[in-house]
C-alpha atoms as a PDB file:
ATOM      1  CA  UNK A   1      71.383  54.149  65.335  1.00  0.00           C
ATOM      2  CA  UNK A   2      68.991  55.013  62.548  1.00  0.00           C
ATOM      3  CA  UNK A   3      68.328  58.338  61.082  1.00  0.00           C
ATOM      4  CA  UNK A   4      64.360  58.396  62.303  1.00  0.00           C
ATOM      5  CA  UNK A   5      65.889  56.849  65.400  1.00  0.00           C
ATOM      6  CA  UNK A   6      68.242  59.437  66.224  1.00  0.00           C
ATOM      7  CA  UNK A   7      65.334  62.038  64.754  1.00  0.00           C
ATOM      8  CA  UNK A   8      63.011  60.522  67.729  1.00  0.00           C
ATOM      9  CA  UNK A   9      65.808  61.259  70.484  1.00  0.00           C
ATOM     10  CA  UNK A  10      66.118  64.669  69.809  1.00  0.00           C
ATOM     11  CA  UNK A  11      62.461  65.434  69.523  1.00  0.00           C
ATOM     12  CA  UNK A  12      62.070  63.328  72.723  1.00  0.00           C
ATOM     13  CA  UNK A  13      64.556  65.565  74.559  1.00  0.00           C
ATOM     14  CA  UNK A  14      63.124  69.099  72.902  1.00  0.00           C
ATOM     15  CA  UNK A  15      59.871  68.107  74.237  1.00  0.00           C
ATOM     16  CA  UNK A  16      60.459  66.281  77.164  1.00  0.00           C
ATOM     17  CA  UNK A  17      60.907  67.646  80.757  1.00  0.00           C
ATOM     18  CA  UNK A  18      64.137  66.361  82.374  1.00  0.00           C
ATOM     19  CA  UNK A  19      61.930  64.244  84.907  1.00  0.00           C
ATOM     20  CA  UNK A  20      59.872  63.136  82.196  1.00  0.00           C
ATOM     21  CA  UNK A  21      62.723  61.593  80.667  1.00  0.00           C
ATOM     22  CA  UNK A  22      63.976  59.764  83.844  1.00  0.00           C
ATOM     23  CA  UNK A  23      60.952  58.134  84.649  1.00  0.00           C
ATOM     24  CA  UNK A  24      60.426  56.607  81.223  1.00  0.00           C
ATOM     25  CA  UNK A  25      61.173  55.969  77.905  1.00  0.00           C
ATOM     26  CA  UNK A  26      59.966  56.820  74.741  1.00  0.00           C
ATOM     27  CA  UNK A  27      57.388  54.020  73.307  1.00  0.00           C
ATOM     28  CA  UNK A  28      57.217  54.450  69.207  1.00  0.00           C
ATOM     29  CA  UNK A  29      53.389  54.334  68.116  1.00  0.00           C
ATOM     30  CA  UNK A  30      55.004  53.566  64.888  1.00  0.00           C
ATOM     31  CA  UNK A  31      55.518  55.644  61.546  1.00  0.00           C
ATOM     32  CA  UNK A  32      52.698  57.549  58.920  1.00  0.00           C
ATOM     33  CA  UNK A  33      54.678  58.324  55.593  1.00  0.00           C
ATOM     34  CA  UNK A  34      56.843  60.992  56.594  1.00  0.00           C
ATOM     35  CA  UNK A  35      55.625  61.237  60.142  1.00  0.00           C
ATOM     36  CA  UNK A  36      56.630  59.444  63.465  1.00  0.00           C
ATOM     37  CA  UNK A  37      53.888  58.854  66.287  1.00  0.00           C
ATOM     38  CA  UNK A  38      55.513  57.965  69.820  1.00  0.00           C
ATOM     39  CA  UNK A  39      54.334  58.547  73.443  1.00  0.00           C
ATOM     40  CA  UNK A  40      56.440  59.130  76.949  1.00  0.00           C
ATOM     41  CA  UNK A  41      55.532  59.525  80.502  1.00  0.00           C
ATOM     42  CA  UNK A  42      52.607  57.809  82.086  1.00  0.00           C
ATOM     43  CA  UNK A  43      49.347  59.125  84.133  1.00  0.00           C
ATOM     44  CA  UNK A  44      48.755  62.313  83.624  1.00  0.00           C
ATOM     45  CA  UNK A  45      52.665  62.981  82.922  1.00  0.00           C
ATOM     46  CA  UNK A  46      52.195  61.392  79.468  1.00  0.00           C
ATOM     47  CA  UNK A  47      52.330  63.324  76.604  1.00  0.00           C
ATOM     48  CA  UNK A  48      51.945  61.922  72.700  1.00  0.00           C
ATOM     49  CA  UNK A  49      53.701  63.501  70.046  1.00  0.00           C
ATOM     50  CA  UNK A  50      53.763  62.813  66.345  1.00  0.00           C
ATOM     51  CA  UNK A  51      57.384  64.452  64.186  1.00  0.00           C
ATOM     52  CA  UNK A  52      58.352  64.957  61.029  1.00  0.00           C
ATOM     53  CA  UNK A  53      61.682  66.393  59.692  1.00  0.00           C
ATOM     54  CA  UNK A  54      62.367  68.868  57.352  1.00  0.00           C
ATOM     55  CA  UNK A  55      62.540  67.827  53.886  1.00  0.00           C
ATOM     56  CA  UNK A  56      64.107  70.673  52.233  1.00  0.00           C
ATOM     57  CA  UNK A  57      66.433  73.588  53.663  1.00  0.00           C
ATOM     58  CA  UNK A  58      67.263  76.638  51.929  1.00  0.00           C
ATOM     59  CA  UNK A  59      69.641  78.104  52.745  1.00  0.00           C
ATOM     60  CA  UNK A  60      72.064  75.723  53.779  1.00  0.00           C
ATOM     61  CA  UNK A  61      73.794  76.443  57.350  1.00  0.00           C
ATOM     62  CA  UNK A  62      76.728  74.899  58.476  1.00  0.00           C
ATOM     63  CA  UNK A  63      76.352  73.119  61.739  1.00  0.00           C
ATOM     64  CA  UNK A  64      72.852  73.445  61.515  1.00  0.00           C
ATOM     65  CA  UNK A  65      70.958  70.967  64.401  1.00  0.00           C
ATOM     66  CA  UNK A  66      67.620  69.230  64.019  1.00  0.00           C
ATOM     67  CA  UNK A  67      65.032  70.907  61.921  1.00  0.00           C
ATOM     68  CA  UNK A  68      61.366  69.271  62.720  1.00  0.00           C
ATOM     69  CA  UNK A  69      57.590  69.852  63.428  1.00  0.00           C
ATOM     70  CA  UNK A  70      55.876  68.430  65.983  1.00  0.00           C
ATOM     71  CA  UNK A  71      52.609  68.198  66.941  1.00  0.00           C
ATOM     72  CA  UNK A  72      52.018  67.127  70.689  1.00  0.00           C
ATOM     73  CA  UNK A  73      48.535  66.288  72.825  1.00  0.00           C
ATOM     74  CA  UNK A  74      48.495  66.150  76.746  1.00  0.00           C
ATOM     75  CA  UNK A  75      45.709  65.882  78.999  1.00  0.00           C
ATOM     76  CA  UNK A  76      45.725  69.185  79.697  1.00  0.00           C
ATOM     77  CA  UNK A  77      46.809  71.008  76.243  1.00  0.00           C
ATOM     78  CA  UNK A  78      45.719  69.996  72.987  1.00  0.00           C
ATOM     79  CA  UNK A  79      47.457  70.000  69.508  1.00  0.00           C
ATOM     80  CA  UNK A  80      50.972  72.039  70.952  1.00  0.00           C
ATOM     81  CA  UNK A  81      52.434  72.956  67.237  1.00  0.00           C
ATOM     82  CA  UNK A  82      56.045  73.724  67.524  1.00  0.00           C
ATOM     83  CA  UNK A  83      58.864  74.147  65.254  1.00  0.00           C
ATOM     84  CA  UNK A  84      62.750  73.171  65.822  1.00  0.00           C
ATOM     85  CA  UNK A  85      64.813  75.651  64.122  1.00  0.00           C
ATOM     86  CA  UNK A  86      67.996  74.221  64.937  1.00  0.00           C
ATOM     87  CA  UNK A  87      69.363  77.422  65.537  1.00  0.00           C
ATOM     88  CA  UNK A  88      68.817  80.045  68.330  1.00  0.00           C
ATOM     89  CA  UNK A  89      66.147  82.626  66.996  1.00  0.00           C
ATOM     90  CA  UNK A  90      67.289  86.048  66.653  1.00  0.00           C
ATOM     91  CA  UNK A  91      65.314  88.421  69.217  1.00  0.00           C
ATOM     92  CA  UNK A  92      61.954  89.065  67.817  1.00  0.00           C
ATOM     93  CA  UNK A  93      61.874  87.219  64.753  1.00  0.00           C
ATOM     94  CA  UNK A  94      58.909  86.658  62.278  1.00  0.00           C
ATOM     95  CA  UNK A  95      58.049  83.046  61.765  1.00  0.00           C
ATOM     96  CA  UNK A  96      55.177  82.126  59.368  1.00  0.00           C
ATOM     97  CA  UNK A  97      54.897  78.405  58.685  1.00  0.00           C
ATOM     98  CA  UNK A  98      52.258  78.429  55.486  1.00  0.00           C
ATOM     99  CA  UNK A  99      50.305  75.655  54.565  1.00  0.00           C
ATOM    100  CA  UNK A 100      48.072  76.157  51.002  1.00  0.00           C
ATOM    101  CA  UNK A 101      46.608  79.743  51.668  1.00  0.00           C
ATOM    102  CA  UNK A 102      46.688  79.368  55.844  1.00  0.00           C
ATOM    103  CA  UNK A 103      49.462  81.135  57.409  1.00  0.00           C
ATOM    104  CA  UNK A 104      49.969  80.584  61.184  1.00  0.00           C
ATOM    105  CA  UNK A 105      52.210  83.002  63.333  1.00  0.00           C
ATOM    106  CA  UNK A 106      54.860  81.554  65.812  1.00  0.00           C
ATOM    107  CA  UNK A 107      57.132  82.969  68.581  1.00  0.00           C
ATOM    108  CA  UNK A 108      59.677  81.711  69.999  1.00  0.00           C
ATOM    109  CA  UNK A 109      62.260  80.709  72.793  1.00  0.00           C
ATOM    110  CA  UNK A 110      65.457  79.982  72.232  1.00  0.00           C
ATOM    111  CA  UNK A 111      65.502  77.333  69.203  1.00  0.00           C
ATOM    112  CA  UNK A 112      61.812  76.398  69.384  1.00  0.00           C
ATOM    113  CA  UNK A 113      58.791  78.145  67.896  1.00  0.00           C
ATOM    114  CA  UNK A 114      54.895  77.761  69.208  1.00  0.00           C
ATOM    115  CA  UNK A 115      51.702  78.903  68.019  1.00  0.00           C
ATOM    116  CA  UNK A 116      49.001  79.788  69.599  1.00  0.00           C
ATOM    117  CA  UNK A 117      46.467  78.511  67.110  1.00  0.00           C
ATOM    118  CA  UNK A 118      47.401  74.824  66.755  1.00  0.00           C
ATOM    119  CA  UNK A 119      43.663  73.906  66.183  1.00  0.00           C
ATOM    120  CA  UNK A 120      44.348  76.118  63.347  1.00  0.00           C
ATOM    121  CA  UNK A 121      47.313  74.418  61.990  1.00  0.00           C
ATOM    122  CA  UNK A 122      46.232  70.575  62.630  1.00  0.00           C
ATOM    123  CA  UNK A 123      43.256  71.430  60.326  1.00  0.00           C
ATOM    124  CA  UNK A 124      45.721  72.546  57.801  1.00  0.00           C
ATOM    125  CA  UNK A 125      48.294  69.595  58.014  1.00  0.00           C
ATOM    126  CA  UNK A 126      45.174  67.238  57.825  1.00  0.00           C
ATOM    127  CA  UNK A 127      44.616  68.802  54.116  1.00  0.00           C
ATOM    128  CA  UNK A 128      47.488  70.311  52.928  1.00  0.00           C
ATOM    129  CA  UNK A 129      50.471  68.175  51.135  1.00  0.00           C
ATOM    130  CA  UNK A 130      53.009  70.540  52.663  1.00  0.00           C
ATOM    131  CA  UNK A 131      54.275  73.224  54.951  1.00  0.00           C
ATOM    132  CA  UNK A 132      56.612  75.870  54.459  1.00  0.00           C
ATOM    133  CA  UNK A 133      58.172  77.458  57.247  1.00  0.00           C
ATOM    134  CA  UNK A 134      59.542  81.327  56.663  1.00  0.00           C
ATOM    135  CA  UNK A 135      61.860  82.071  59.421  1.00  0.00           C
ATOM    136  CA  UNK A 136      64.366  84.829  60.175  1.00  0.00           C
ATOM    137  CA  UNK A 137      67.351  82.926  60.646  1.00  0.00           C
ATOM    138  CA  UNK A 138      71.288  83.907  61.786  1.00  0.00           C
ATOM    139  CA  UNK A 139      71.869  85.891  58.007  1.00  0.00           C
ATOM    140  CA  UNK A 140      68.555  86.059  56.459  1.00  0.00           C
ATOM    141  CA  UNK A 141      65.081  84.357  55.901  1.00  0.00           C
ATOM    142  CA  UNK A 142      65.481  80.008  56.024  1.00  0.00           C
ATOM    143  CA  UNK A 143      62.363  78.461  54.259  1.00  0.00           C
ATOM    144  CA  UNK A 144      62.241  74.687  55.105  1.00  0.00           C
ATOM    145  CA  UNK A 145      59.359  72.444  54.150  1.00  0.00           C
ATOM    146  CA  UNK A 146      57.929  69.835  55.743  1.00  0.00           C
ATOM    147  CA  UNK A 147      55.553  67.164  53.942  1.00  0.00           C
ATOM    148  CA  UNK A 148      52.523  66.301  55.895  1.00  0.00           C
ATOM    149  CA  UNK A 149      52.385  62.833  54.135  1.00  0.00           C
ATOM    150  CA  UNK A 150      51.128  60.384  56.706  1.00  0.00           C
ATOM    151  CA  UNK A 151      50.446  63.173  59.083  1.00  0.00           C
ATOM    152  CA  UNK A 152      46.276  62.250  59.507  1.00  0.00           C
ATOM    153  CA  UNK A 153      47.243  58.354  60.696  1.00  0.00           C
ATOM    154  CA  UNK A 154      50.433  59.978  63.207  1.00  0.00           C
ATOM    155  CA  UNK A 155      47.913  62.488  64.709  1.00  0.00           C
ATOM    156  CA  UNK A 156      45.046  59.892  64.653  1.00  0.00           C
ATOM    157  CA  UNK A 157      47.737  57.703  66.947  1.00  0.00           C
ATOM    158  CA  UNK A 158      48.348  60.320  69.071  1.00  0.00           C
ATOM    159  CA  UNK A 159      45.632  61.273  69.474  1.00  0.00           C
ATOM    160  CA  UNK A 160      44.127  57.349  70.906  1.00  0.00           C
ATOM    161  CA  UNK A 161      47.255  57.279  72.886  1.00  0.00           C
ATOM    162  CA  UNK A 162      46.322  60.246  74.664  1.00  0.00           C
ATOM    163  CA  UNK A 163      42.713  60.837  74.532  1.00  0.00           C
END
């Protein structure tokens, strides 16, 4: 299996509901520079989602899972920004993902963080050349950054699949 393969499992099962996930599979919309555009479910069960992957981690942490950014459109919410730590979260940490001079606030569940102003941070992404996610991790801040190359064409596939 490929790396962006195995990359587009795990965000398909992070996003996915369980039933989703029975009733179909993941169809690939195809890939943007550093970003990944796919769609699953069908009627108003679907749900389009372009991913990216962190490029950069620091610190390291052993047995560390999936680090990614995801952007995902449904019919009934619009631009869902979340971020896979690959860790579980510490209670109440601070996550600031920073793109040029925008900073956007997460919280979190678990080992996934949402915003509340995705509008917010698609407008960013479709500028910026970066983003930098500060997070409170299991022994200290993690920084990882994400490149938003090929991020406009992703989110302008998404965004057709799943008008």
């Amino acid at each position: 299996m490929s790396c962006r393969m195995k990359y587009f499992m795990i965000a398909l099962a992070l996003l996915a509901p369980a039933s989703a996930l029975a009733d179909s599979a993941p169809t690939s919309l195809g890939t943007f520079g550093d970003w990944t555009a796919a769609t699953y479910g069908s009627g108003a069960g679907k749900a389009c989602y372009a991913f990216t992957t962190a490029q950069t981690s620091t610190p390291a942490l052993a047995k560390r899972g999936a680090v990614m950014l995801t952007v995902t459109q449904r019919k009934t919410n619009r631009d869902e920004v979340t971020l896979a730590a690959g860790f579980d979260y510490p209670a109440k940490p601070v996550v600031t993902l920073t793109v040029g001079d925008t900073a956007i606030d997460f919280y979190t569940a678990g080992q996934t963080a949402f915003t509340t102003s995705g509008a917010q941070a698609v407008a960013a992404f479709r500028t910026g050349d970066k983003a930098v996610a500060k997070t409170v991790g299991p022994s200290g801040y993690v920084l990882d950054t994400f490149s938003l190359s090929g991020f406009s064409g992703a989110y302008g596939a998404i965004t057709k699949a799943c008008p």
